[in-house]
N, C-alpha and C. Protein backbone atom coordinates (compact mmCIF):
# COMPACT_ATOMS: atom_id res chain seq x y z
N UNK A 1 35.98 17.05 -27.66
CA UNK A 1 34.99 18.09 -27.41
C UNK A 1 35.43 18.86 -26.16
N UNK A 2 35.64 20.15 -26.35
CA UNK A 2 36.13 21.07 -25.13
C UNK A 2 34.85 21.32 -24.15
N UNK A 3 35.45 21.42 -23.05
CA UNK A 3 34.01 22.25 -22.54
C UNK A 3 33.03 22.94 -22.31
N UNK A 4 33.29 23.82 -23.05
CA UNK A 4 32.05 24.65 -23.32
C UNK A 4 30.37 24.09 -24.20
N UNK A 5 31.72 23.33 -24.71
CA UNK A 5 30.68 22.53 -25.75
C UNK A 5 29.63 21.48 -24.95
N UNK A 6 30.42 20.49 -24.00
CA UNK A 6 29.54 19.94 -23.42
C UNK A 6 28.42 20.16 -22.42
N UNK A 7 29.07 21.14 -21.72
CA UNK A 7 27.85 22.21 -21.23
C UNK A 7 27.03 22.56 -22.18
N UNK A 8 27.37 22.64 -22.92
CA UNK A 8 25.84 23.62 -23.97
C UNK A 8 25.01 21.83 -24.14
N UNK A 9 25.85 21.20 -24.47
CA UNK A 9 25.16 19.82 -24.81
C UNK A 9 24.70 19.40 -23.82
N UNK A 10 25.12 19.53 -22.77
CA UNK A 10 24.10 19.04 -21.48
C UNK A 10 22.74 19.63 -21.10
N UNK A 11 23.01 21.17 -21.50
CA UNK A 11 21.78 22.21 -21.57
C UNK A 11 20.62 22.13 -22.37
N UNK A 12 21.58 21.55 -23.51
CA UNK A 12 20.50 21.04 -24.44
C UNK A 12 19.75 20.14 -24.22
N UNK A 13 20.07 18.92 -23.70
CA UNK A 13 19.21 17.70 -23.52
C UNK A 13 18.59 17.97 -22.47
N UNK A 14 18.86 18.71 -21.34
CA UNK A 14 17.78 19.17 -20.07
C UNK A 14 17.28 19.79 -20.36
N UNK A 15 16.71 20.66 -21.51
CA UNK A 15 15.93 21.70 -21.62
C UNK A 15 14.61 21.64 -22.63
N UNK A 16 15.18 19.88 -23.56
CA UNK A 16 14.80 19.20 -24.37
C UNK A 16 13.24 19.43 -23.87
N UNK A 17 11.94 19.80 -24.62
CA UNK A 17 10.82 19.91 -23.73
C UNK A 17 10.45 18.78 -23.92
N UNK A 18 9.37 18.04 -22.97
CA UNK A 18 8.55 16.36 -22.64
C UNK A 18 6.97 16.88 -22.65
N UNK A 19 6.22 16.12 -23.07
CA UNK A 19 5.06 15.70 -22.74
C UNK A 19 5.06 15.80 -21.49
N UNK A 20 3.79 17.10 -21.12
CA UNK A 20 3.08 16.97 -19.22
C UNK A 20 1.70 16.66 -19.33
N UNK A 21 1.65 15.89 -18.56
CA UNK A 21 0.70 15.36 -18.10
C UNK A 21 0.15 15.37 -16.50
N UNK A 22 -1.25 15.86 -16.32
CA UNK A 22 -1.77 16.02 -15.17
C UNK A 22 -1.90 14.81 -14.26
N UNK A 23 -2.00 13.78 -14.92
CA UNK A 23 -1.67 12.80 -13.81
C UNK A 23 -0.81 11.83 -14.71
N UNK A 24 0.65 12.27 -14.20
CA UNK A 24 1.89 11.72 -15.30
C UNK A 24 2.22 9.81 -14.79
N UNK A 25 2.16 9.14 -15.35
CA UNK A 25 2.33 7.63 -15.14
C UNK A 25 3.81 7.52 -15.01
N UNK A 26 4.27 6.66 -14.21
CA UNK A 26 5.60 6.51 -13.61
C UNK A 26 5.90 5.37 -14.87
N UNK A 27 7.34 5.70 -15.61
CA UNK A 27 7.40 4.64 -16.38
C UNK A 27 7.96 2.93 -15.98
N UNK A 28 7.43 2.39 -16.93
CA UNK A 28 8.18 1.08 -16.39
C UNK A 28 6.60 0.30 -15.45
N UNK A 29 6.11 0.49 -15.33
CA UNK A 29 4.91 0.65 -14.44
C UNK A 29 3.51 -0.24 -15.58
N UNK A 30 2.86 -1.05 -14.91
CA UNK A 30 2.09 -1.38 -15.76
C UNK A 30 0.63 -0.09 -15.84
N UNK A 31 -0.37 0.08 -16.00
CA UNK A 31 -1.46 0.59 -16.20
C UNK A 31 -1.98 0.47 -14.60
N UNK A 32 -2.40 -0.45 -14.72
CA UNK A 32 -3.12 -1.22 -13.19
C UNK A 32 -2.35 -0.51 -12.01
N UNK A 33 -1.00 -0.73 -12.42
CA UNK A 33 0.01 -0.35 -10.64
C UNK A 33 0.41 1.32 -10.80
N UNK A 34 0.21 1.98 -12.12
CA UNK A 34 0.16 3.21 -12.35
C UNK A 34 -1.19 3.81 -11.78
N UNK A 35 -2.13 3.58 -11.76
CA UNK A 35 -3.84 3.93 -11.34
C UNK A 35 -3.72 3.04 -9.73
N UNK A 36 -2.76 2.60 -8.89
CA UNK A 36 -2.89 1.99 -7.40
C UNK A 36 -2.24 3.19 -7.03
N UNK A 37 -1.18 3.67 -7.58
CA UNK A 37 -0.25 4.55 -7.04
C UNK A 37 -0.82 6.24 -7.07
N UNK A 38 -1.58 6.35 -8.23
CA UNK A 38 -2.32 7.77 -8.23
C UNK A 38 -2.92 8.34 -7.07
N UNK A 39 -3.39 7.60 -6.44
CA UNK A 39 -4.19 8.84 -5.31
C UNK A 39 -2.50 9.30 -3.92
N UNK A 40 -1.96 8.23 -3.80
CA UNK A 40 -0.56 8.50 -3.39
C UNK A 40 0.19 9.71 -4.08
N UNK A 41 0.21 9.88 -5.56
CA UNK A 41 0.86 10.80 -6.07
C UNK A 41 0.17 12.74 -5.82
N UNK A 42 -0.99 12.44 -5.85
CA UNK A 42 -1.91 13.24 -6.10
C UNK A 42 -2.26 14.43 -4.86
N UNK A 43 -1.65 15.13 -4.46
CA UNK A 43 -1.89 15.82 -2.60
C UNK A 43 -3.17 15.51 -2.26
N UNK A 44 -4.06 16.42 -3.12
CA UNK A 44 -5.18 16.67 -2.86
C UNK A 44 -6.44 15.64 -2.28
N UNK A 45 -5.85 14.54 -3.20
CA UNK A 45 -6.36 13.34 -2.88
C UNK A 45 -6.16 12.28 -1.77
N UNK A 46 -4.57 12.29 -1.70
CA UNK A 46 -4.07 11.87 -0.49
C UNK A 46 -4.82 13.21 1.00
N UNK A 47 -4.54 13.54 0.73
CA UNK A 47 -5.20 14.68 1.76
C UNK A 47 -6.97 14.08 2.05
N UNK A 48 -7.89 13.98 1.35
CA UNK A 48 -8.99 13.89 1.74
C UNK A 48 -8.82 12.30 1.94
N UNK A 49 -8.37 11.49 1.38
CA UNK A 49 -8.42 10.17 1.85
C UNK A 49 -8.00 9.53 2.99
N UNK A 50 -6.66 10.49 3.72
CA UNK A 50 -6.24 9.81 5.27
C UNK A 50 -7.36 10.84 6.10
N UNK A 51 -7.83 12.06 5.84
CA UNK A 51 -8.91 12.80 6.80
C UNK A 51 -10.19 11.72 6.91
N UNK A 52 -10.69 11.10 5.55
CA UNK A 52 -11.75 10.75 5.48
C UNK A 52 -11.48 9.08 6.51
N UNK A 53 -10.19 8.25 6.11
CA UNK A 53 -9.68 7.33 7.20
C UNK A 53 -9.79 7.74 8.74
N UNK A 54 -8.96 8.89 8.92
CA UNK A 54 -8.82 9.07 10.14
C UNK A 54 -10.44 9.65 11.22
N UNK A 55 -11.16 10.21 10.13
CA UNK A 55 -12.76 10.20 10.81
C UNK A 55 -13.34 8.94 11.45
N UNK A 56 -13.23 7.89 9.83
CA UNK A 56 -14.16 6.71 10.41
C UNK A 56 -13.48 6.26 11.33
N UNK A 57 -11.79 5.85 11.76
CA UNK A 57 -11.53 5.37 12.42
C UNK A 57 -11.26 5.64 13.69
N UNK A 58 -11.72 7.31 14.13
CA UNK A 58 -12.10 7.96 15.48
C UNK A 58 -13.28 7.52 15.59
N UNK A 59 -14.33 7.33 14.91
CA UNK A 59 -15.52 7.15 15.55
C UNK A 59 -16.03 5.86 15.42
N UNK A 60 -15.43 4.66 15.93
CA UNK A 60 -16.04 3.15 16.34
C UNK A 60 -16.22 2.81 14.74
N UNK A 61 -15.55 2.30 13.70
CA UNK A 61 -15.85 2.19 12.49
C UNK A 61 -16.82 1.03 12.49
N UNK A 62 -17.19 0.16 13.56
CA UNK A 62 -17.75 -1.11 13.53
C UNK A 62 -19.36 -0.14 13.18
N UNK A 63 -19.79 1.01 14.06
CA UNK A 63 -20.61 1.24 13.87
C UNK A 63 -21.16 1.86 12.67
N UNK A 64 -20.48 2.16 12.00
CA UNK A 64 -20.59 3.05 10.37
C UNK A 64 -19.89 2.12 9.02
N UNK A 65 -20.31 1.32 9.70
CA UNK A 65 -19.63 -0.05 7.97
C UNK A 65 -20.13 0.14 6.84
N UNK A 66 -21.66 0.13 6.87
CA UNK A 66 -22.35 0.99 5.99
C UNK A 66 -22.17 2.10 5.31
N UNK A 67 -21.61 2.93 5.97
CA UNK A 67 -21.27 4.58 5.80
C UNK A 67 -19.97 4.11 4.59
N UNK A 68 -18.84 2.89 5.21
CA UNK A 68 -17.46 2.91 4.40
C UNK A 68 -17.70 2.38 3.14
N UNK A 69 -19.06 1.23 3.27
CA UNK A 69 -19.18 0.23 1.81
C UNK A 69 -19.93 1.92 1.41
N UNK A 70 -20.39 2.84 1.46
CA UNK A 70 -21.43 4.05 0.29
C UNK A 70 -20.00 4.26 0.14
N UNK A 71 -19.36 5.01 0.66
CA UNK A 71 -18.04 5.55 0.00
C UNK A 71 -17.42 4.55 -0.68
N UNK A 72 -17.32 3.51 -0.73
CA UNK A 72 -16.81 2.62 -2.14
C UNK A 72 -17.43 2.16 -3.07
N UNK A 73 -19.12 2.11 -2.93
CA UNK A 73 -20.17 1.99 -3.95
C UNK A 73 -19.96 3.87 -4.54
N UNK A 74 -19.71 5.01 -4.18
CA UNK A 74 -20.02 6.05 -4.64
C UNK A 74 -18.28 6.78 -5.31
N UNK A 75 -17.21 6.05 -5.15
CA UNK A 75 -16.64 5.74 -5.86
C UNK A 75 -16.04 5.33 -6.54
N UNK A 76 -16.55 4.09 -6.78
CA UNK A 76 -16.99 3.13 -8.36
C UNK A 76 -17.90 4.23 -8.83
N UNK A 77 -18.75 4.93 -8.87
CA UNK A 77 -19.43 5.38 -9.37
C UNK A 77 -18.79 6.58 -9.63
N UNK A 78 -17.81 7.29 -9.37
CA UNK A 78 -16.85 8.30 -10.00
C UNK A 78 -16.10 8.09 -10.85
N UNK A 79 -15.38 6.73 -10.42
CA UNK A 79 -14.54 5.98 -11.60
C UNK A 79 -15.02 5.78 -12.82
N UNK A 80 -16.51 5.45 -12.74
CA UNK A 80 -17.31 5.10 -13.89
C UNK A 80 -17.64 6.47 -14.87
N UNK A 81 -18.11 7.84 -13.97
CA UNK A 81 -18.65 9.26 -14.39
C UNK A 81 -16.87 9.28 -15.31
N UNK A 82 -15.72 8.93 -13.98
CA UNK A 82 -14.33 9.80 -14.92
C UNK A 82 -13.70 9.08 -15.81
N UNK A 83 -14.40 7.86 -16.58
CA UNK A 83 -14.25 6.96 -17.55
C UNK A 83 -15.51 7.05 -18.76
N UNK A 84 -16.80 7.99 -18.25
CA UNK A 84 -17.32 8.18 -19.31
C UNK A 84 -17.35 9.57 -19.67
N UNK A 85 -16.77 10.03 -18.83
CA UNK A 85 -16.94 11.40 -19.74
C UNK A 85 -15.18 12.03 -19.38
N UNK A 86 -15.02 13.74 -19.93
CA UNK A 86 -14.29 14.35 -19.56
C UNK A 86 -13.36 14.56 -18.41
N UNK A 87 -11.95 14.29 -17.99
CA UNK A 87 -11.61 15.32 -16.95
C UNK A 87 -11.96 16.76 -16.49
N UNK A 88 -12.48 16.61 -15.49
CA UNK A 88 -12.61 17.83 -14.87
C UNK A 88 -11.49 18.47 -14.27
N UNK A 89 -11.50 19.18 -13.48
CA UNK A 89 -10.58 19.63 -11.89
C UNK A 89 -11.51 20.38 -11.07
N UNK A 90 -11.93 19.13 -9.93
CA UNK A 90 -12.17 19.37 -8.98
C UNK A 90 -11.74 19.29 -7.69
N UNK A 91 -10.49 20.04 -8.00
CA UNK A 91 -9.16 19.45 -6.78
C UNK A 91 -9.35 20.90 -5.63
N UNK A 92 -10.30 21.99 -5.96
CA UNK A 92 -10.74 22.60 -4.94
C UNK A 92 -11.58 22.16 -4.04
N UNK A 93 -12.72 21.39 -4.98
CA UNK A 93 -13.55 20.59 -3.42
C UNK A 93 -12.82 19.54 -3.10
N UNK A 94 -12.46 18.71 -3.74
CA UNK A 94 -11.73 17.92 -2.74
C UNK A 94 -11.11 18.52 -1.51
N UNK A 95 -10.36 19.51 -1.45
CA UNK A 95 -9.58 19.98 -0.34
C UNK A 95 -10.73 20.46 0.73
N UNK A 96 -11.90 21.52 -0.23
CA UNK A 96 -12.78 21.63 1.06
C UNK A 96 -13.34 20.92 1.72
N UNK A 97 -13.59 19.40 1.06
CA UNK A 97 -14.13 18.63 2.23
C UNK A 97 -12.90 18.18 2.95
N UNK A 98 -11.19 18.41 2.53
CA UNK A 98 -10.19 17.70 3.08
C UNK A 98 -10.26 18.57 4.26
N UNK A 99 -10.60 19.88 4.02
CA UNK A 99 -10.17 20.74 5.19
C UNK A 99 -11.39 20.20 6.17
N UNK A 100 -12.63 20.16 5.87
CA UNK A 100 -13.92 19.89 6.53
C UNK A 100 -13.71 18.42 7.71
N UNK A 101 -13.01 17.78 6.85
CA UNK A 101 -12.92 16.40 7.41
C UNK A 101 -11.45 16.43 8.41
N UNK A 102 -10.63 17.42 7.74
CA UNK A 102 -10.01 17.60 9.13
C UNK A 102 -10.04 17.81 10.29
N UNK A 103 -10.99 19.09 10.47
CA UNK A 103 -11.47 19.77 11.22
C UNK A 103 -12.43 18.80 12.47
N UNK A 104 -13.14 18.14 11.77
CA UNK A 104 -14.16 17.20 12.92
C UNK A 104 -13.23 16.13 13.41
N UNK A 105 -12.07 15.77 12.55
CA UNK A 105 -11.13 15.36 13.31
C UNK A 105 -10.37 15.56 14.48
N UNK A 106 -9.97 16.86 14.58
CA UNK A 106 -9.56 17.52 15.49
C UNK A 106 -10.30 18.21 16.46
N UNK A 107 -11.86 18.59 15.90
CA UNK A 107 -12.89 18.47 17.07
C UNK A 107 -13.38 17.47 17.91
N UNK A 108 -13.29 16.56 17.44
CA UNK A 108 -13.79 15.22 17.72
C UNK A 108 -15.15 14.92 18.12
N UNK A 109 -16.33 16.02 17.45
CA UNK A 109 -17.09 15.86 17.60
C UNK A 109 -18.24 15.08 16.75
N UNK A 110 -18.85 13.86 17.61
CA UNK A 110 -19.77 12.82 17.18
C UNK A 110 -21.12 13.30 16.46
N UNK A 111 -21.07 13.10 15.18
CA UNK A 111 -21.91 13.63 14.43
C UNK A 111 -23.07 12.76 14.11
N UNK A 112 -23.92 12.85 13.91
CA UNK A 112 -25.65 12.35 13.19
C UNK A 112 -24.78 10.99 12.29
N UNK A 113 -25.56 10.04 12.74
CA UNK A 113 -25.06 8.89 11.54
C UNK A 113 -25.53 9.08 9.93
N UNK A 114 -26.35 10.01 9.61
CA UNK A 114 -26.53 10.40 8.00
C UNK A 114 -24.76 11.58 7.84
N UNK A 115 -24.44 12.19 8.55
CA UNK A 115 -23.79 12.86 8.45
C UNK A 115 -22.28 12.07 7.90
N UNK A 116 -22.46 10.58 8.60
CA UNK A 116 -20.91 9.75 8.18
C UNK A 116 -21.15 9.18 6.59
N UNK A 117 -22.74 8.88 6.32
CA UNK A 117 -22.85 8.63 4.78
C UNK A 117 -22.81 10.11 3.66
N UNK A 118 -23.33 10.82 4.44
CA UNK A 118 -23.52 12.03 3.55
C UNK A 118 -21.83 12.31 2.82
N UNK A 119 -20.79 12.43 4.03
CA UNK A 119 -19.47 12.90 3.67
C UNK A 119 -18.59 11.58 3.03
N UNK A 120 -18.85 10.54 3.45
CA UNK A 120 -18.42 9.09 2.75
C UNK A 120 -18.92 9.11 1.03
N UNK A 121 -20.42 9.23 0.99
CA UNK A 121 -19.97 9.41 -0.28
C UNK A 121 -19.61 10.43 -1.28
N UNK A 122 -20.27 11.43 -0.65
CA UNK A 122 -19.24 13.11 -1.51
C UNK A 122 -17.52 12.76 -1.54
N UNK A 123 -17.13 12.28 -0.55
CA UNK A 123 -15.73 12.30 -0.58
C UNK A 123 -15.42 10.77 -1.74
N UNK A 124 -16.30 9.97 -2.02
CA UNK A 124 -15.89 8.61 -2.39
C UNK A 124 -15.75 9.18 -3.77
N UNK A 125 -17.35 9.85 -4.46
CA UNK A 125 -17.53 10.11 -5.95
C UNK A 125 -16.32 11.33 -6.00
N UNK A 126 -15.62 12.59 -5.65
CA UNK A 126 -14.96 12.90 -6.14
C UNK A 126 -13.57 12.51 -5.88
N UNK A 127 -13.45 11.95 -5.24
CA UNK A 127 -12.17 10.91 -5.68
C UNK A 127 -12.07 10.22 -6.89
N UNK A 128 -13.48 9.54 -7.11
CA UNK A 128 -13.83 9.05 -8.09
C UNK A 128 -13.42 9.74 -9.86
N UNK A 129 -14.14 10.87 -9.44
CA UNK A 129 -14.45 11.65 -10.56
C UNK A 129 -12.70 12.20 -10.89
N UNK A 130 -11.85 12.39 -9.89
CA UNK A 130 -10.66 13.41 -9.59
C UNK A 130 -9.72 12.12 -10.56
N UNK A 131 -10.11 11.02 -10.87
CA UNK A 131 -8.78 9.82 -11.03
C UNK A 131 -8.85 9.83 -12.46
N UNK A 132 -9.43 10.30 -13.03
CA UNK A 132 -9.06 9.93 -14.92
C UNK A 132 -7.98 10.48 -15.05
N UNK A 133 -7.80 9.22 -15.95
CA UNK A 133 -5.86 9.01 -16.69
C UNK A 133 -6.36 9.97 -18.11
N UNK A 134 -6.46 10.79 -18.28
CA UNK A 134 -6.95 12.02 -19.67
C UNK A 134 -6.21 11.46 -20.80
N UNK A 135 -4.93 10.60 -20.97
CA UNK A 135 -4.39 10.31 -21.52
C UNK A 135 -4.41 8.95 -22.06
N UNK A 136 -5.31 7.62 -21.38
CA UNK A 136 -5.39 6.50 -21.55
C UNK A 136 -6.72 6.87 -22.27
N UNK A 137 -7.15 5.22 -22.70
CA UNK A 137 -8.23 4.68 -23.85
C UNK A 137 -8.62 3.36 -23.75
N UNK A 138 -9.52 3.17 -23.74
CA UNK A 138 -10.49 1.95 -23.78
C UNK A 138 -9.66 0.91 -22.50
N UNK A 139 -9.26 -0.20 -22.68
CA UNK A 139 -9.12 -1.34 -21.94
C UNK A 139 -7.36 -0.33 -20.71
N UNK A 140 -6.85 0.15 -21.21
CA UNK A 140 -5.89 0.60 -20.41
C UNK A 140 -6.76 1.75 -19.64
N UNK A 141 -7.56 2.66 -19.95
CA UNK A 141 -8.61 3.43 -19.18
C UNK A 141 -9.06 2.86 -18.17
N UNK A 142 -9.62 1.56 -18.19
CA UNK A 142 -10.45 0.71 -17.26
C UNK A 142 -9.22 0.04 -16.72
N UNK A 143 -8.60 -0.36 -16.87
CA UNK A 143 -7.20 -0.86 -15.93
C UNK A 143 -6.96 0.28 -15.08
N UNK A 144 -6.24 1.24 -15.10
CA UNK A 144 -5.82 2.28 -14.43
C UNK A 144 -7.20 2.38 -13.75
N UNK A 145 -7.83 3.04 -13.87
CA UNK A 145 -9.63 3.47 -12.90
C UNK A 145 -9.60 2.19 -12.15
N UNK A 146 -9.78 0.85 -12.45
CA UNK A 146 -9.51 -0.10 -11.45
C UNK A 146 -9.03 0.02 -10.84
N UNK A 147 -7.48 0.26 -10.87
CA UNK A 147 -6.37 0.19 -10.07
C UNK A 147 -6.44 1.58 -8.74
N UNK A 148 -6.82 2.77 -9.45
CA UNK A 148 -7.19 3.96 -8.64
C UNK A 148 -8.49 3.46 -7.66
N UNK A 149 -9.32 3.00 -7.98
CA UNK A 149 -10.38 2.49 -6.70
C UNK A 149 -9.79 1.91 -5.85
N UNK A 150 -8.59 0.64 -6.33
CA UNK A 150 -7.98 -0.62 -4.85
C UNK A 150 -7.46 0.43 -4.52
N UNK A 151 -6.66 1.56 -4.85
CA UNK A 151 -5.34 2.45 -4.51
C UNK A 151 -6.52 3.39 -2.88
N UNK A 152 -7.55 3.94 -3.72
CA UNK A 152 -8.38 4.89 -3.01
C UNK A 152 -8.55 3.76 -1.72
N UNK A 153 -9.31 2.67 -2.18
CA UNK A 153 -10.03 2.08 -0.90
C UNK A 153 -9.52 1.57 0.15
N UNK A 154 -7.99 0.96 -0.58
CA UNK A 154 -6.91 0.18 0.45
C UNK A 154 -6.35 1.42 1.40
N UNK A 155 -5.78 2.17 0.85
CA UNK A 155 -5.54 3.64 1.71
C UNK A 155 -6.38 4.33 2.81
N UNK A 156 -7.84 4.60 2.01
CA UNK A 156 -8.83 4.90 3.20
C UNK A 156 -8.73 3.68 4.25
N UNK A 157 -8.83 3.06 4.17
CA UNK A 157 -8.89 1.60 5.20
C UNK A 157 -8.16 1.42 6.16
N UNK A 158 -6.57 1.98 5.73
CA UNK A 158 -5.38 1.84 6.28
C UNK A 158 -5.17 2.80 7.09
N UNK A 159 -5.67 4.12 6.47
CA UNK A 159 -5.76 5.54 7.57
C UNK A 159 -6.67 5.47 8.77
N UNK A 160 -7.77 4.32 8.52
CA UNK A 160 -9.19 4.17 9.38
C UNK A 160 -8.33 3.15 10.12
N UNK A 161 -8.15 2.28 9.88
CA UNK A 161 -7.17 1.20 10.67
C UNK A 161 -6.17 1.93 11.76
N UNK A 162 -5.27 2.64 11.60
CA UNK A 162 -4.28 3.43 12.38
C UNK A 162 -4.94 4.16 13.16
N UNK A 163 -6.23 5.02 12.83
CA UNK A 163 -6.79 5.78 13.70
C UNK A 163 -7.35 5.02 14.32
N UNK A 164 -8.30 3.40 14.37
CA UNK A 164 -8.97 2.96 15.62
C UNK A 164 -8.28 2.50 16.53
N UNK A 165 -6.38 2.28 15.97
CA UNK A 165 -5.64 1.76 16.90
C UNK A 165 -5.33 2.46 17.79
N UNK A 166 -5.22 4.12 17.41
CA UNK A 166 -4.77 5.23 17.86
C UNK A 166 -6.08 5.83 18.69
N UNK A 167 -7.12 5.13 18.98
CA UNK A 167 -7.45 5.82 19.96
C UNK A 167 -8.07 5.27 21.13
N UNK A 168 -6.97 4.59 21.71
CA UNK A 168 -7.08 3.77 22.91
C UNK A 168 -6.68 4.83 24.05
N UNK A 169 -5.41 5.51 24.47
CA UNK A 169 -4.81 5.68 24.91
C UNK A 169 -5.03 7.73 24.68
N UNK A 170 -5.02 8.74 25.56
CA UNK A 170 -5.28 9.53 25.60
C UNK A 170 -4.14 10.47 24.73
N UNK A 171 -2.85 9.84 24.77
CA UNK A 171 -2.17 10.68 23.68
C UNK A 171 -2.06 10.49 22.66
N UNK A 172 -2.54 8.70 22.22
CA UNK A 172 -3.07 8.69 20.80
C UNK A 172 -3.82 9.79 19.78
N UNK A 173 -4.46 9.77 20.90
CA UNK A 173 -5.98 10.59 20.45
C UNK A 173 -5.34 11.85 19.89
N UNK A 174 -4.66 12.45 21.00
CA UNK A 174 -4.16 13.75 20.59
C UNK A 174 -3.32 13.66 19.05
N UNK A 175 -2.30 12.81 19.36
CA UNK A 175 -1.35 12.55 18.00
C UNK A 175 -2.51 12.56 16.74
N UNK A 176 -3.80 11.83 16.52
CA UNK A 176 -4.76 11.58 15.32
C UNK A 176 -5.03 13.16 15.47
N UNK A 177 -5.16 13.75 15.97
CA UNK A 177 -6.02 15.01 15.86
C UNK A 177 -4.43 16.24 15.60
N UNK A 178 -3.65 15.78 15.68
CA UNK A 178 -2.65 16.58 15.44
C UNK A 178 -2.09 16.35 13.82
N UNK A 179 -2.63 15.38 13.39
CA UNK A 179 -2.14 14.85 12.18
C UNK A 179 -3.44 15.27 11.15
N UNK A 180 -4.53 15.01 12.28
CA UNK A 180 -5.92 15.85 11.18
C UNK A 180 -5.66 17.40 11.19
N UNK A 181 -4.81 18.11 11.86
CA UNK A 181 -4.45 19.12 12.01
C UNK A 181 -3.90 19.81 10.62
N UNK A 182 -2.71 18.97 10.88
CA UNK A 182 -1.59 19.30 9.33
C UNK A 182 -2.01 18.89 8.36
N UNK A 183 -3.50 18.19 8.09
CA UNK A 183 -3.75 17.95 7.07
C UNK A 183 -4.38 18.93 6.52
N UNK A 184 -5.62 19.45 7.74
CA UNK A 184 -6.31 20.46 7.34
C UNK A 184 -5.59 21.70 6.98
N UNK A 185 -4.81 21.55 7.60
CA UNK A 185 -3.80 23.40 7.44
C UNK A 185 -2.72 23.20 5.80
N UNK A 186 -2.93 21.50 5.69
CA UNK A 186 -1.98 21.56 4.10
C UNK A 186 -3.01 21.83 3.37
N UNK A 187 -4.03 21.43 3.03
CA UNK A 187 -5.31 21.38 2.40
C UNK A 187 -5.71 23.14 1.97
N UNK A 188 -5.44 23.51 3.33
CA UNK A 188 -6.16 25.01 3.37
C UNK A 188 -4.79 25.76 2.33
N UNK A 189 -3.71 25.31 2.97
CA UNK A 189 -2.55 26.27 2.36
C UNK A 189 -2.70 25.96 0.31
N UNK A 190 -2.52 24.53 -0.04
CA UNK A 190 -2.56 24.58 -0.85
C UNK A 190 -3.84 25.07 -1.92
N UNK A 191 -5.02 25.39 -1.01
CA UNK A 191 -6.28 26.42 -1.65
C UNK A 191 -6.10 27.38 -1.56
N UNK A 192 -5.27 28.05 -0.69
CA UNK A 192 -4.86 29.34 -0.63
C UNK A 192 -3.89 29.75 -1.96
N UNK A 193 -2.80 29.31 -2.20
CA UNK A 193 -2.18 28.97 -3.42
C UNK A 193 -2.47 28.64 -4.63
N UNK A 194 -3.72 27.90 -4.45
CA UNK A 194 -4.23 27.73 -5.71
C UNK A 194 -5.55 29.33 -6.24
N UNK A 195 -6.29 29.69 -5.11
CA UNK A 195 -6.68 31.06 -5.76
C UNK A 195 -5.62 32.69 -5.37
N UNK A 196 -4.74 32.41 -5.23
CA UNK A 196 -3.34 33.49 -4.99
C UNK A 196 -3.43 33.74 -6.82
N UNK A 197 -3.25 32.53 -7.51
CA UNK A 197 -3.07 32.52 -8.62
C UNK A 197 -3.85 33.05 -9.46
């Protein structure tokens, strides 16, 4: 086979079209560790989940425990809405509360304790609601949505964890609020981009 030929044959098989999928499963991957890894894959989501970490864990998380268990009682209860019904896309509010939750990050201003449940669970249920696999069914549906709650909750935890460590020390502080920074300004850019369109 001369070359021309195999170029065209290489063109061919890269151009071969695939199945897309909005939230595409990594192969090789069981169900369960495909739905841990989703909110990681996902910007929008990763975006409101280290803002929503890095809040509780600027403001004394011992005192708002309550506030973290509504955001994981309120999404189980998204998981449940995006397992009984339709995918939506609500990957614009997500970002507005990503940008919202940036922002008091980088203000650092101490808000009303209804104010840490109010945004805990808006941010919990559309996470919630944001994780359906559109493509799974019955017992692999509920595997994956499982797996997306440990994925959501272990993450928030871990972002809240780093931020209470991070704010001992006066340039900690700054570094958390510089990082709620770039979150808010990715958040904003990629809403900007998304109505450009």
């Amino acid at each position: 086979m001369n070359q021309p030929h195999r170029l065209f044959l290489a063109l061919a098989v890269l151009l071969q079209p695939q199945i897309a999928l909005a939230h595409s499963p990594i192969k090789g991957m069981g169900v369960f560790f495909n739905g841990m890894l989703h909110p990681i894959l996902v910007p929008a989501q990763l975006i409101i989940i280290i803002s929503l970490g890095l809040w509780f864990g600027q403001n004394k998380p011992v005192k708002h425990q309550n506030a973290v268990l509504s955001f994981l009682v309120a999404c189980i209860l998204g998981l449940i809405f995006a397992g009984l019904f339709n995918e939506k896309d609500i990957s614009t509010v997500l970002l507005l509360v990503a940008i919202l939750l940036g922002l008091l990050v980088v203000t650092g201003i101490s808000a009303p304790k209804f104010v840490y449940y109010l945004l805990g669970v808006l941010s919990g249920f559309i996470l919630g609601m944001d994780s359906s696999p559109g493509e799974l069914a019955g017992s692999a549906k509920i595997a994956s949505l499982f797996g997306s709650g440990v994925g959501i909750y272990f993450l928030m935890l871990y972002a809240m964890a780093l931020s209470e460590t991070l704010s001992v020390k006066p340039w900690q502080t700054v570094l958390v609020r510089i990082l709620a920074s770039w979150l808010s300004a990715s958040a904003l850019m990629v809403l900007a981009l998304a109505f450009s369109r």
